[in-house]
PDB file of N, CA and C in Angstrom:
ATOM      1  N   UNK A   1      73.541 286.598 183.136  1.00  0.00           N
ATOM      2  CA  UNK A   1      73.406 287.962 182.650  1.00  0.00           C
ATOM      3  C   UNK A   1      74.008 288.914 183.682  1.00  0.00           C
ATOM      4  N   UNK A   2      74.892 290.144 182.931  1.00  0.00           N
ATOM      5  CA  UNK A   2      75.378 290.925 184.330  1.00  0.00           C
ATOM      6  C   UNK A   2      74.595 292.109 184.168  1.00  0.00           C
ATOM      7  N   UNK A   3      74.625 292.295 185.035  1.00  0.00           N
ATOM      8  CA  UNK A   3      73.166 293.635 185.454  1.00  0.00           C
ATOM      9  C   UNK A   3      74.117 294.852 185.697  1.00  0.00           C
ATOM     10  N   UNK A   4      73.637 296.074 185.098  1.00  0.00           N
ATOM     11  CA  UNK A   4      74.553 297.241 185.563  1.00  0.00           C
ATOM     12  C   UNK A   4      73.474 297.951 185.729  1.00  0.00           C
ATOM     13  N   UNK A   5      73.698 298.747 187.177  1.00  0.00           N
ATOM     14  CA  UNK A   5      72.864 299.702 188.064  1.00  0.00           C
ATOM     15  C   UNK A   5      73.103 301.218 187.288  1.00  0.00           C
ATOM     16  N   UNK A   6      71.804 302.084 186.920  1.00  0.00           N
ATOM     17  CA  UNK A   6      71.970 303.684 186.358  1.00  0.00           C
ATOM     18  C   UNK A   6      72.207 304.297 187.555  1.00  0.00           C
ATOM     19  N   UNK A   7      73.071 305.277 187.543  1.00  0.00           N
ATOM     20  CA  UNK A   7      73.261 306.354 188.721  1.00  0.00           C
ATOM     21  C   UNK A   7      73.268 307.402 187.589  1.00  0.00           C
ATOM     22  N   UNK A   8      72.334 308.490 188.631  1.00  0.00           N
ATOM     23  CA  UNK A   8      72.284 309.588 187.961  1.00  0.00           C
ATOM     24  C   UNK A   8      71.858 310.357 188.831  1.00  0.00           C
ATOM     25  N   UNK A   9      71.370 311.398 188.637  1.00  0.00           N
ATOM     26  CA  UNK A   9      70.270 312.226 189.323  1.00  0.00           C
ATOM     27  C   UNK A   9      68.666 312.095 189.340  1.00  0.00           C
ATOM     28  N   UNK A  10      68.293 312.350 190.369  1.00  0.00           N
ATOM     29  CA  UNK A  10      66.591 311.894 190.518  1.00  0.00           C
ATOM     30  C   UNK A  10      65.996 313.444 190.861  1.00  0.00           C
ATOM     31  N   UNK A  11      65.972 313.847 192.239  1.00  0.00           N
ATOM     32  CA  UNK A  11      65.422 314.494 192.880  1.00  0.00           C
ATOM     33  C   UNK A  11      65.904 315.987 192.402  1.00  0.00           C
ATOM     34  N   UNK A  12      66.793 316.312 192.204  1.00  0.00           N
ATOM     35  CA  UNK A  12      67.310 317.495 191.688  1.00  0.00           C
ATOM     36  C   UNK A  12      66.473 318.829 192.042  1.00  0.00           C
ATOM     37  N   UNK A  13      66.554 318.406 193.537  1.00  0.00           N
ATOM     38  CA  UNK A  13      65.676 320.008 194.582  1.00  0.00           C
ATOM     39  C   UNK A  13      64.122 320.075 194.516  1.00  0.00           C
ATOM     40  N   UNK A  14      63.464 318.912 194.178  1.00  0.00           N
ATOM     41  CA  UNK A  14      61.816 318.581 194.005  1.00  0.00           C
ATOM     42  C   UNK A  14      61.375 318.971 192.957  1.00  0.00           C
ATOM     43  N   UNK A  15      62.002 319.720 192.404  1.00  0.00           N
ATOM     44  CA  UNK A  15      60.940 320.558 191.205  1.00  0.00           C
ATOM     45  C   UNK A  15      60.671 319.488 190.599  1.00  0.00           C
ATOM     46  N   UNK A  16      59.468 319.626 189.824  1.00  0.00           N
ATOM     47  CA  UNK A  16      58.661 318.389 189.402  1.00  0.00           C
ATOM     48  C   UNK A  16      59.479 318.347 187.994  1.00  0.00           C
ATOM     49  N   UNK A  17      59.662 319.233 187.224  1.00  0.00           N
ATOM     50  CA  UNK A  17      60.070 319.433 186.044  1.00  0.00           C
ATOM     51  C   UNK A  17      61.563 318.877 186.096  1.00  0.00           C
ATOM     52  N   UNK A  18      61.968 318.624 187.206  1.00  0.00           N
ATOM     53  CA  UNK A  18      63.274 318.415 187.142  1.00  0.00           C
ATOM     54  C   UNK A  18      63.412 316.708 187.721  1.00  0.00           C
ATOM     55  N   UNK A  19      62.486 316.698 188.044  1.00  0.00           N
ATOM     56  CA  UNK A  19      62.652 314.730 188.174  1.00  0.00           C
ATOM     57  C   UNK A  19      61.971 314.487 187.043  1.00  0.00           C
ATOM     58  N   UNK A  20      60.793 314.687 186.214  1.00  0.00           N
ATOM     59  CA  UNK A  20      60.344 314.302 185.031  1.00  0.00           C
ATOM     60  C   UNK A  20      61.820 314.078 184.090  1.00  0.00           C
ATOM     61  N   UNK A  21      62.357 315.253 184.300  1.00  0.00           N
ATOM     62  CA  UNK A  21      63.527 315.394 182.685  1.00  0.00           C
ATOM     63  C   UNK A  21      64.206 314.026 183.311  1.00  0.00           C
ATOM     64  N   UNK A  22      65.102 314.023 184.503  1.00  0.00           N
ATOM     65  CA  UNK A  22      66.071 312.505 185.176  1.00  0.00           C
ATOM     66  C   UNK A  22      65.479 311.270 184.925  1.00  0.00           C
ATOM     67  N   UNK A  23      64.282 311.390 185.155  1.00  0.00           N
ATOM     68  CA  UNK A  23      63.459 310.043 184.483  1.00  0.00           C
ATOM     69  C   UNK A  23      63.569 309.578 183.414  1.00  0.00           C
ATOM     70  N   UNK A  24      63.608 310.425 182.373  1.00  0.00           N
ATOM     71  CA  UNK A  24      63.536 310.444 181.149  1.00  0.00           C
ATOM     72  C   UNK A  24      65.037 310.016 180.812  1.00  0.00           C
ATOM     73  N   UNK A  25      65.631 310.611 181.352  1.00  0.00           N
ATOM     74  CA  UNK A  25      67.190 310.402 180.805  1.00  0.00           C
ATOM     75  C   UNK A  25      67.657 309.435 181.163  1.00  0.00           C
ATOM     76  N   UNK A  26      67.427 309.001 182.616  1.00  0.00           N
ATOM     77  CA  UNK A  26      67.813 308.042 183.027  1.00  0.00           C
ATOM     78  C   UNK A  26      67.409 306.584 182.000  1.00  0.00           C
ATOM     79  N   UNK A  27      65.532 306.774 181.350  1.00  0.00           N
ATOM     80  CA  UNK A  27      65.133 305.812 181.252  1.00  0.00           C
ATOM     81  C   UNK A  27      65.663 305.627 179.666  1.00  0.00           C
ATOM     82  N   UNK A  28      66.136 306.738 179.163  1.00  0.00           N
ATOM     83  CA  UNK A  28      67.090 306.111 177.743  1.00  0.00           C
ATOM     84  C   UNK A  28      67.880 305.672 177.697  1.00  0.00           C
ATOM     85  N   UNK A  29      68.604 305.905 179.145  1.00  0.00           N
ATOM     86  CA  UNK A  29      69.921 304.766 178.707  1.00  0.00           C
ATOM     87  C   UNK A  29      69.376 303.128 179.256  1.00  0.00           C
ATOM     88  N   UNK A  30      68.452 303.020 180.224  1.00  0.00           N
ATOM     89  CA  UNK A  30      67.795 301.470 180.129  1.00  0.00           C
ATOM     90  C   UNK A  30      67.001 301.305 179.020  1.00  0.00           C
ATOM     91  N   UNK A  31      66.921 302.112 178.238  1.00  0.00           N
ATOM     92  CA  UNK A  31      65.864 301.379 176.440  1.00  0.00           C
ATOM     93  C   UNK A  31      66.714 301.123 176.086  1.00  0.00           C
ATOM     94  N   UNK A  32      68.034 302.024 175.963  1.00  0.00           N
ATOM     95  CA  UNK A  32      69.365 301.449 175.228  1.00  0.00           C
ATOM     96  C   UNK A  32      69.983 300.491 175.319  1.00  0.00           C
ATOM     97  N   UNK A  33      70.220 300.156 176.852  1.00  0.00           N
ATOM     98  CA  UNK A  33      70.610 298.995 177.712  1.00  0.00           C
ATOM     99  C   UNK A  33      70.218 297.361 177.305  1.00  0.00           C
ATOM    100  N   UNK A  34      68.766 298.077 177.221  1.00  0.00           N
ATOM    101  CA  UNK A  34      67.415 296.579 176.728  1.00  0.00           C
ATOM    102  C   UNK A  34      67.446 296.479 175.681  1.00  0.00           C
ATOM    103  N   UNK A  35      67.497 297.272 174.372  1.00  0.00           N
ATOM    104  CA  UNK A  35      67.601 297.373 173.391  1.00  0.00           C
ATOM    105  C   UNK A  35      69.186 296.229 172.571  1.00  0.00           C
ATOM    106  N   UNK A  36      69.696 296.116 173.418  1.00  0.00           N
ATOM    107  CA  UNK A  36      71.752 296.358 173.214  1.00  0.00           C
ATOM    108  C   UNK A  36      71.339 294.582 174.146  1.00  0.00           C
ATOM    109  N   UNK A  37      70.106 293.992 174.542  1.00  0.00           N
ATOM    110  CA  UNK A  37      70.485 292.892 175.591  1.00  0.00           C
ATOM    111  C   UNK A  37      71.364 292.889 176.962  1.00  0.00           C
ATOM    112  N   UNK A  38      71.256 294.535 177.167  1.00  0.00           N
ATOM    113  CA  UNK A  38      72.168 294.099 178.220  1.00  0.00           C
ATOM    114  C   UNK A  38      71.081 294.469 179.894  1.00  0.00           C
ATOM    115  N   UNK A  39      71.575 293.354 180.677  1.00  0.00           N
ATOM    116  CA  UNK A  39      70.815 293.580 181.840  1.00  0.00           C
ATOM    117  C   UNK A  39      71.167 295.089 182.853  1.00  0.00           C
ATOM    118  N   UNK A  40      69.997 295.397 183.121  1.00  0.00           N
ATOM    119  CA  UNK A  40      70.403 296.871 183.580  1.00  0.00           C
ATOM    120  C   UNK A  40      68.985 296.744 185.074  1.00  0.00           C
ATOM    121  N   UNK A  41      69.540 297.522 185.782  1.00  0.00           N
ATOM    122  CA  UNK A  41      68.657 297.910 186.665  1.00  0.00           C
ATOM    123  C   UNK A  41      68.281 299.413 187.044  1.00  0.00           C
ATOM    124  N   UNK A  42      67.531 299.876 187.161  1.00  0.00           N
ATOM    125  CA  UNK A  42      67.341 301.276 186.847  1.00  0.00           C
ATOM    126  C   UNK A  42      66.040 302.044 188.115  1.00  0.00           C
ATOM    127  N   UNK A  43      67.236 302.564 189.242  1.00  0.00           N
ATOM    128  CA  UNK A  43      66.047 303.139 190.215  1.00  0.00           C
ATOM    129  C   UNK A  43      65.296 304.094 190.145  1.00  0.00           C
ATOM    130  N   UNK A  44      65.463 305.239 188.763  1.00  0.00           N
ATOM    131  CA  UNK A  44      64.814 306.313 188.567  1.00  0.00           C
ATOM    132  C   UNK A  44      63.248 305.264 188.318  1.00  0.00           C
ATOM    133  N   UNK A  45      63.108 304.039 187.345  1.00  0.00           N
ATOM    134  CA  UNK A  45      62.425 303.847 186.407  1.00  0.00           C
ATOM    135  C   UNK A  45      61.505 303.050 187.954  1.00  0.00           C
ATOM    136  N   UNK A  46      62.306 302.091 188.902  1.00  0.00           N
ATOM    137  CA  UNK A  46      61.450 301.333 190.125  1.00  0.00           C
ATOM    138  C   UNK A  46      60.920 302.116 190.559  1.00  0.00           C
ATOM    139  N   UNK A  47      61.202 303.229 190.985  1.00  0.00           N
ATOM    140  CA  UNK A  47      60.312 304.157 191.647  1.00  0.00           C
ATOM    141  C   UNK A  47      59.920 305.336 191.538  1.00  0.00           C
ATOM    142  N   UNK A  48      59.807 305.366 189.977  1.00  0.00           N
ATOM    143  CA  UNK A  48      59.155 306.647 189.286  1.00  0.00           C
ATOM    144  C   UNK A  48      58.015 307.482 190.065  1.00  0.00           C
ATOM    145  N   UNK A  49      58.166 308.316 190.480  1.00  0.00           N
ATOM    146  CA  UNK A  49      56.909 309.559 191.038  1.00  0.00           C
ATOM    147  C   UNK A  49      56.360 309.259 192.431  1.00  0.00           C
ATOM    148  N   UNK A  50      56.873 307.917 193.159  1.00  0.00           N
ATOM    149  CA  UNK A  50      57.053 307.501 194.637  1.00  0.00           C
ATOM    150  C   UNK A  50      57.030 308.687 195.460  1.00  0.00           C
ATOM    151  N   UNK A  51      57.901 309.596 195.125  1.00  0.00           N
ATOM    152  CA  UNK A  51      57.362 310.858 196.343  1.00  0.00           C
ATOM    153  C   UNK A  51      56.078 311.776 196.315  1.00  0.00           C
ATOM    154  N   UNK A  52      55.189 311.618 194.638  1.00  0.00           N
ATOM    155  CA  UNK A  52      54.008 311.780 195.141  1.00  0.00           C
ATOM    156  C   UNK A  52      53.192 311.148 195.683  1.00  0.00           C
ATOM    157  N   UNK A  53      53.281 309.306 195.562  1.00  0.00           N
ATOM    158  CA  UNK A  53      52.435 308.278 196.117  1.00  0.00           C
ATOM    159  C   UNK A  53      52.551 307.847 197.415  1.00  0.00           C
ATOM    160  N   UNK A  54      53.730 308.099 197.939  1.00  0.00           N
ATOM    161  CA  UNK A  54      54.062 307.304 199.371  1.00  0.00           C
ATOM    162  C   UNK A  54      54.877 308.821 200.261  1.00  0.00           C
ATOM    163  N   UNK A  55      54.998 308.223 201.644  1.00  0.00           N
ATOM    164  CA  UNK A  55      55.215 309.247 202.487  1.00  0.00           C
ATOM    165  C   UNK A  55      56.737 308.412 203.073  1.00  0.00           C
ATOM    166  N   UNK A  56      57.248 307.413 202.593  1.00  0.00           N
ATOM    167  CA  UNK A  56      58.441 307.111 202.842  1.00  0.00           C
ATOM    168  C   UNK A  56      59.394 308.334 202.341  1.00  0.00           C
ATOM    169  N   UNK A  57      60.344 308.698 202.910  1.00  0.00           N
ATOM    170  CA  UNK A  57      61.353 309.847 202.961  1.00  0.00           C
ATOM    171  C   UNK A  57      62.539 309.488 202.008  1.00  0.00           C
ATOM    172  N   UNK A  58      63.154 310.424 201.260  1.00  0.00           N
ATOM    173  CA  UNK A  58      64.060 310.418 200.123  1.00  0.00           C
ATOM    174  C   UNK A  58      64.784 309.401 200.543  1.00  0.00           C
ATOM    175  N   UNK A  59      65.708 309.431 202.472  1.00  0.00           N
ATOM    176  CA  UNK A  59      66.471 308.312 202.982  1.00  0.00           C
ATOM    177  C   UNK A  59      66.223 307.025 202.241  1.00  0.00           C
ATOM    178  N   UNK A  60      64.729 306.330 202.357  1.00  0.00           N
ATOM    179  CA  UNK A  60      64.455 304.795 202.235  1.00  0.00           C
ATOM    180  C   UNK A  60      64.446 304.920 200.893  1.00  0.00           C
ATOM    181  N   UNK A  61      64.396 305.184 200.076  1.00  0.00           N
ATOM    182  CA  UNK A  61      65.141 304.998 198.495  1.00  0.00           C
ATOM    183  C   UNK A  61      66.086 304.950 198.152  1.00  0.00           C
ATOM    184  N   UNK A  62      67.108 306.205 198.701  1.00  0.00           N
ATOM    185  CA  UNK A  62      68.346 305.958 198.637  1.00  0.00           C
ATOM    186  C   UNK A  62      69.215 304.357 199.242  1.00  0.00           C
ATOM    187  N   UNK A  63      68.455 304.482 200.296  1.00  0.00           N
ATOM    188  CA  UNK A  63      68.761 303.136 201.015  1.00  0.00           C
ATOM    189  C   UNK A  63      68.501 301.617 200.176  1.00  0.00           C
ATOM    190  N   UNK A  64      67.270 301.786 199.687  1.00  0.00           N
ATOM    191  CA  UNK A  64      66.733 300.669 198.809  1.00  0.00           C
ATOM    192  C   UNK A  64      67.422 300.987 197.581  1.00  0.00           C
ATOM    193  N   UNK A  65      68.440 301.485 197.734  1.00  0.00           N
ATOM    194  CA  UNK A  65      68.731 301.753 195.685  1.00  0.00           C
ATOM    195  C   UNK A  65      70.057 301.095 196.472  1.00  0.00           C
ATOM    196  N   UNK A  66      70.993 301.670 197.178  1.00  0.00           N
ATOM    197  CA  UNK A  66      71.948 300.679 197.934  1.00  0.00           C
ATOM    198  C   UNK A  66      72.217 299.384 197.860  1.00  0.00           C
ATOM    199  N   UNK A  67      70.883 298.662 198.692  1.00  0.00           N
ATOM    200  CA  UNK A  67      71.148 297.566 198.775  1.00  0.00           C
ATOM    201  C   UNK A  67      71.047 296.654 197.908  1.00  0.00           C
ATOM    202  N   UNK A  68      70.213 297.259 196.523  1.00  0.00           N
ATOM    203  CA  UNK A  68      69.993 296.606 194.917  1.00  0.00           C
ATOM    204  C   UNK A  68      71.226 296.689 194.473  1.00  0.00           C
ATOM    205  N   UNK A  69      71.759 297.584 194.073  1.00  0.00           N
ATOM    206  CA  UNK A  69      73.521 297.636 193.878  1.00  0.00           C
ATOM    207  C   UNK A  69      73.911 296.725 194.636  1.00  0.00           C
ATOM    208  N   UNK A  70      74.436 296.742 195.656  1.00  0.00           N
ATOM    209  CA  UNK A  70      75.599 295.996 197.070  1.00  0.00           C
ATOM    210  C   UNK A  70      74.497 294.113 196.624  1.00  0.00           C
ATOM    211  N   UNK A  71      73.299 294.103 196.010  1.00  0.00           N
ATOM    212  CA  UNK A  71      72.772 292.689 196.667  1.00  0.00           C
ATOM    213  C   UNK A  71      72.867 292.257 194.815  1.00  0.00           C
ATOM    214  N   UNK A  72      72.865 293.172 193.612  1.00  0.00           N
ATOM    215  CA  UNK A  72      72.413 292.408 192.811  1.00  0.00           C
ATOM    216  C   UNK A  72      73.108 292.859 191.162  1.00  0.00           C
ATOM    217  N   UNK A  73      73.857 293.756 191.711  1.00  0.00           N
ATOM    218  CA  UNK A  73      74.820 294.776 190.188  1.00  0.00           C
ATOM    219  C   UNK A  73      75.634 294.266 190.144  1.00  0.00           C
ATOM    220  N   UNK A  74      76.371 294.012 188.806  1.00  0.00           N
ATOM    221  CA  UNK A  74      77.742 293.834 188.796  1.00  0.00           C
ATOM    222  C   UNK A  74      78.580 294.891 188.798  1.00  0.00           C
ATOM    223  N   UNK A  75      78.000 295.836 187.896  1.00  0.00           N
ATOM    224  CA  UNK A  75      78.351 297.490 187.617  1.00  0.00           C
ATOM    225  C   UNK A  75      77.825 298.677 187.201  1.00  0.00           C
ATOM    226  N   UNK A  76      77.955 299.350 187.270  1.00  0.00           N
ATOM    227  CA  UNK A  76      77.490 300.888 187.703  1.00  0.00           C
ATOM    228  C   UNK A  76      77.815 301.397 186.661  1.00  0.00           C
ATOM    229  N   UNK A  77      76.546 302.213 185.556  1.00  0.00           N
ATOM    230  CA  UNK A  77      76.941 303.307 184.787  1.00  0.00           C
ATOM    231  C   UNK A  77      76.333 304.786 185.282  1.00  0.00           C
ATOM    232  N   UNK A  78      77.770 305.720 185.565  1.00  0.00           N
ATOM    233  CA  UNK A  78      77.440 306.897 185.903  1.00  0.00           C
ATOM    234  C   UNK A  78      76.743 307.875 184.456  1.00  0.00           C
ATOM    235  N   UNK A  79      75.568 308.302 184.781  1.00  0.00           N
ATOM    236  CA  UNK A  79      74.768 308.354 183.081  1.00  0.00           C
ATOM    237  C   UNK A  79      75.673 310.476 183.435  1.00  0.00           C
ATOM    238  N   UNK A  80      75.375 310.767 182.150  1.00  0.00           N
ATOM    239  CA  UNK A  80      76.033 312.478 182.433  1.00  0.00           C
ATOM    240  C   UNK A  80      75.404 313.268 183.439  1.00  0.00           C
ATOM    241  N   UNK A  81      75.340 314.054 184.201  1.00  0.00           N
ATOM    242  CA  UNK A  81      74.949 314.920 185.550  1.00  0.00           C
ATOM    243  C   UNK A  81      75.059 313.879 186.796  1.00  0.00           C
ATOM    244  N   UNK A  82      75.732 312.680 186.647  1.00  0.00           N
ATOM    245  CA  UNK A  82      75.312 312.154 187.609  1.00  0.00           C
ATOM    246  C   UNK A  82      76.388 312.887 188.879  1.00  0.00           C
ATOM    247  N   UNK A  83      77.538 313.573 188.820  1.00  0.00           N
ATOM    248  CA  UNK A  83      78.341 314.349 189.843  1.00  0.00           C
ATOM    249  C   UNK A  83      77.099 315.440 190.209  1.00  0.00           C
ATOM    250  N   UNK A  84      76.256 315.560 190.067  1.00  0.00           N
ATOM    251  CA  UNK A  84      75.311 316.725 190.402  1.00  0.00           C
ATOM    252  C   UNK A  84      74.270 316.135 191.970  1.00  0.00           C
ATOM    253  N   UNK A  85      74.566 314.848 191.679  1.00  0.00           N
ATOM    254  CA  UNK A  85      73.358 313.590 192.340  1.00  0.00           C
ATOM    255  C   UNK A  85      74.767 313.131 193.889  1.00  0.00           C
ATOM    256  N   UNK A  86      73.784 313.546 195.324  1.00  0.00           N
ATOM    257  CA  UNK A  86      74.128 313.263 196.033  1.00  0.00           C
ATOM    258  C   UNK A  86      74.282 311.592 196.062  1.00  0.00           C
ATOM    259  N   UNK A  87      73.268 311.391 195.739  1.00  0.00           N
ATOM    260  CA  UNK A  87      73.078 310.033 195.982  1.00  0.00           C
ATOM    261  C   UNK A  87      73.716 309.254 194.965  1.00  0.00           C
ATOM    262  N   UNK A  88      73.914 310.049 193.452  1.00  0.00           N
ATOM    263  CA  UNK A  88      74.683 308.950 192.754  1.00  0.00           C
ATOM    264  C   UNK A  88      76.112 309.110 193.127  1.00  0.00           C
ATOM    265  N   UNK A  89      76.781 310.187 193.948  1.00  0.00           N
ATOM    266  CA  UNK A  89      77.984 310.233 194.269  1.00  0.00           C
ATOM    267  C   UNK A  89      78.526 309.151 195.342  1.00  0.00           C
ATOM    268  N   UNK A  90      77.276 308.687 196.164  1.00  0.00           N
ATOM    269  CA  UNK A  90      77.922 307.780 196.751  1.00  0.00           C
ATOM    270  C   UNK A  90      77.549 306.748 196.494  1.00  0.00           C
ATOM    271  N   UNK A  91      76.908 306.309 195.187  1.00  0.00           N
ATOM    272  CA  UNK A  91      76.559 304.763 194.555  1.00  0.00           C
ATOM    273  C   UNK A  91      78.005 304.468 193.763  1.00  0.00           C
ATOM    274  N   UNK A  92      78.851 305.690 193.513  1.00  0.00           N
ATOM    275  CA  UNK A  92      79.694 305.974 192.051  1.00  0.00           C
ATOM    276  C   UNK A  92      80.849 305.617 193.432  1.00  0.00           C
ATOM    277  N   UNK A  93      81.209 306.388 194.783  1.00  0.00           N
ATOM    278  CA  UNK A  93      81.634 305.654 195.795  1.00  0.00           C
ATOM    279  C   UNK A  93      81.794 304.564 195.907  1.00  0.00           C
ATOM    280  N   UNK A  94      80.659 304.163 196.350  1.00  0.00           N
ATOM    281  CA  UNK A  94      80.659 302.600 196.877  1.00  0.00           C
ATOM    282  C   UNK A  94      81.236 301.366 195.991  1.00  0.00           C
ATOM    283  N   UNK A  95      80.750 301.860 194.717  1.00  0.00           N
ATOM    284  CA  UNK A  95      81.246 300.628 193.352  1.00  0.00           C
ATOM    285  C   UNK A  95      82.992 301.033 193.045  1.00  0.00           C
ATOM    286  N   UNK A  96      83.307 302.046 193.394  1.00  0.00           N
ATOM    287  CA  UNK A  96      84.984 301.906 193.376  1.00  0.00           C
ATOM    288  C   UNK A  96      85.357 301.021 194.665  1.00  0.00           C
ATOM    289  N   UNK A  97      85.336 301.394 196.048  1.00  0.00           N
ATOM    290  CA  UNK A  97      85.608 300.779 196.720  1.00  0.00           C
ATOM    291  C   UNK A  97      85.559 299.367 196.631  1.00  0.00           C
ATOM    292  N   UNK A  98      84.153 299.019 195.892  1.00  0.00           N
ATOM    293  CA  UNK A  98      83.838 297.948 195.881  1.00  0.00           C
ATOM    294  C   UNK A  98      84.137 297.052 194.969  1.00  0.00           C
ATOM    295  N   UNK A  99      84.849 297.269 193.931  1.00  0.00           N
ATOM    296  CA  UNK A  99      85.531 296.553 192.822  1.00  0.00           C
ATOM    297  C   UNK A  99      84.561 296.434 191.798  1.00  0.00           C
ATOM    298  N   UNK A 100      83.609 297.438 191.920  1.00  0.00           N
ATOM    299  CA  UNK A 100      82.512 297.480 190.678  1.00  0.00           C
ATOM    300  C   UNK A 100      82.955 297.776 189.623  1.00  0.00           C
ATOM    301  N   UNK A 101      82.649 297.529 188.554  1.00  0.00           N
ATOM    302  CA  UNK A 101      83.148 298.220 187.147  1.00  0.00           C
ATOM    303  C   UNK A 101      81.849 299.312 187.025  1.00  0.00           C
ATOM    304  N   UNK A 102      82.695 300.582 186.738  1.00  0.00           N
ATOM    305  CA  UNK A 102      82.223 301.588 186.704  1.00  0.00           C
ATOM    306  C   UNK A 102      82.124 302.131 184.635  1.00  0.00           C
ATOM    307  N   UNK A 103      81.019 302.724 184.330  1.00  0.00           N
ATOM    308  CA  UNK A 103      81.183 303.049 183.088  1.00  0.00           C
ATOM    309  C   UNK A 103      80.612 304.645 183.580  1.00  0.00           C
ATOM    310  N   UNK A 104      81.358 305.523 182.676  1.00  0.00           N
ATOM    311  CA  UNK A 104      81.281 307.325 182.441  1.00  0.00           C
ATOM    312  C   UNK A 104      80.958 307.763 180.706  1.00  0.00           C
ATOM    313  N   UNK A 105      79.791 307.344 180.719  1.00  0.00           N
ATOM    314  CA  UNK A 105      79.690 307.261 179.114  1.00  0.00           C
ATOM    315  C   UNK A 105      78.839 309.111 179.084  1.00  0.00           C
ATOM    316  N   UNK A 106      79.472 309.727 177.423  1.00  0.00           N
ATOM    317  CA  UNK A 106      79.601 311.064 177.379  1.00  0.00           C
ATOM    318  C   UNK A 106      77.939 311.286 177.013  1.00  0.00           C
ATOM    319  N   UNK A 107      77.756 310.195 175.915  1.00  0.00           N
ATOM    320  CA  UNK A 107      75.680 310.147 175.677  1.00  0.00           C
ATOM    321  C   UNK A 107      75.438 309.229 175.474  1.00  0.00           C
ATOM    322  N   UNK A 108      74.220 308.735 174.789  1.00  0.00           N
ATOM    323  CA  UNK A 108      73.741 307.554 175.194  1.00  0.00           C
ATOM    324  C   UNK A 108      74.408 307.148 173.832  1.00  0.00           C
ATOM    325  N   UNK A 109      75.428 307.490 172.783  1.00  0.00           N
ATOM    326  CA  UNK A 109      75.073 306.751 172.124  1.00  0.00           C
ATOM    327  C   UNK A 109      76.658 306.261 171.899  1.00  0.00           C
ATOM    328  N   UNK A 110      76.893 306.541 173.199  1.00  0.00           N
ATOM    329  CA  UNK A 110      78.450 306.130 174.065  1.00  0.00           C
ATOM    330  C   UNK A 110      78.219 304.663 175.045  1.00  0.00           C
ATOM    331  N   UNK A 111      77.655 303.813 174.590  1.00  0.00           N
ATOM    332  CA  UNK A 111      77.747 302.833 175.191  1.00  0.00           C
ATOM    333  C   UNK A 111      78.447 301.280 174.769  1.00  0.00           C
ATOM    334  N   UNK A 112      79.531 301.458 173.531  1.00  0.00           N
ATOM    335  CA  UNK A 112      80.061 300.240 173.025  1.00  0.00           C
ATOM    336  C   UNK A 112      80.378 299.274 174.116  1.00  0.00           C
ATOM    337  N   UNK A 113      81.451 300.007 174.733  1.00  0.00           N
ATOM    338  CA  UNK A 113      82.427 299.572 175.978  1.00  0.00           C
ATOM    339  C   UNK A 113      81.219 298.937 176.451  1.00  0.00           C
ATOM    340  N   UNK A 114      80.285 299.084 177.143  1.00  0.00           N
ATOM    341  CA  UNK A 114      79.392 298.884 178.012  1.00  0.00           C
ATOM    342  C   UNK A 114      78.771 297.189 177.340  1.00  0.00           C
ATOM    343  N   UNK A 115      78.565 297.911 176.221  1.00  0.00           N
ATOM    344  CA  UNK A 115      77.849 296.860 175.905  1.00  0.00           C
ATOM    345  C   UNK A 115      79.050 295.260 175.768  1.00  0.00           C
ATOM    346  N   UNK A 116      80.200 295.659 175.220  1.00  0.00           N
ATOM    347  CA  UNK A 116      81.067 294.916 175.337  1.00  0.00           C
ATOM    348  C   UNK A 116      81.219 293.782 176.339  1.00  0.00           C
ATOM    349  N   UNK A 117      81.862 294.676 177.232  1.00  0.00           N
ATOM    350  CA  UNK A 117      81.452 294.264 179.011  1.00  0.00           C
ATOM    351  C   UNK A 117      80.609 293.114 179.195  1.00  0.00           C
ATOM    352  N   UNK A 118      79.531 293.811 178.950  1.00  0.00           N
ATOM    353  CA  UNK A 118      78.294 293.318 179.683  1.00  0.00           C
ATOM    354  C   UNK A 118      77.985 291.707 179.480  1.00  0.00           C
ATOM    355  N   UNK A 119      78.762 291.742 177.716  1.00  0.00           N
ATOM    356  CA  UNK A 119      78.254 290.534 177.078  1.00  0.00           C
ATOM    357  C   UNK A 119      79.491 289.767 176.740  1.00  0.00           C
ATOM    358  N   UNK A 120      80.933 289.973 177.435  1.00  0.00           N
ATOM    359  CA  UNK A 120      82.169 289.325 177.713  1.00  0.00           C
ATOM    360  C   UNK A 120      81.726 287.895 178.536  1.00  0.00           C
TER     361      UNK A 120
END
């Protein structure tokens, strides 16, 4: 099964209202993903609301979302706002450099290609 990592936006300046909505968005395109059989990994959804439960710093997520990509993705879908997301800019980075297959799908209900892919 090939696994494709969500990059998007999470933190979007703390407001609570504004990681609730990324969650959400993020987590439709992994229903879609699961829905479609395709393996997906999804860091909004691993560590949903972590900055109210733990005192680990935005760094060690970003870091742990890294090394899940670099240890276990084949490819990377940039979901829409993700140019807004420090951190998905350099996940969306790293998977060019890295010979990741990258998907830029417009909504969720833009995922043929993807699904194609996934199940080639």
């Amino acid at each position: 099964m090939k696994i494709i990592f969500i990059a998007g936006p999470y933190y979007g300046g703390g407001d609570l209202r504004n990681i609730d909505k990324n969650i959400r968005e993020a987590e439709s395109f992994a229903i879609a993903l699961a829905n479609r059989g395709v393996g997906f990994f999804g860091p909004h959804l691993h560590t949903a609301r972590f900055e109210l439960r733990t005192i680990a710093p935005e760094d060690y997520y970003k870091e742990l979302d890294m090394q899940i990509l670099q240890r276990a993705c084949d490819a990377l879908v940039a979901i829409p706002g993700w140019e807004k997301s420090q951190g998905a800019r350099v996940e969306v980075e790293w998977a060019e450099k890295n010979g990741r297959k990258i998907f830029y799908p417009k909504s969720i209900d833009d995922l043929e290609v993807i699904v194609r892919w996934a199940k080639d």
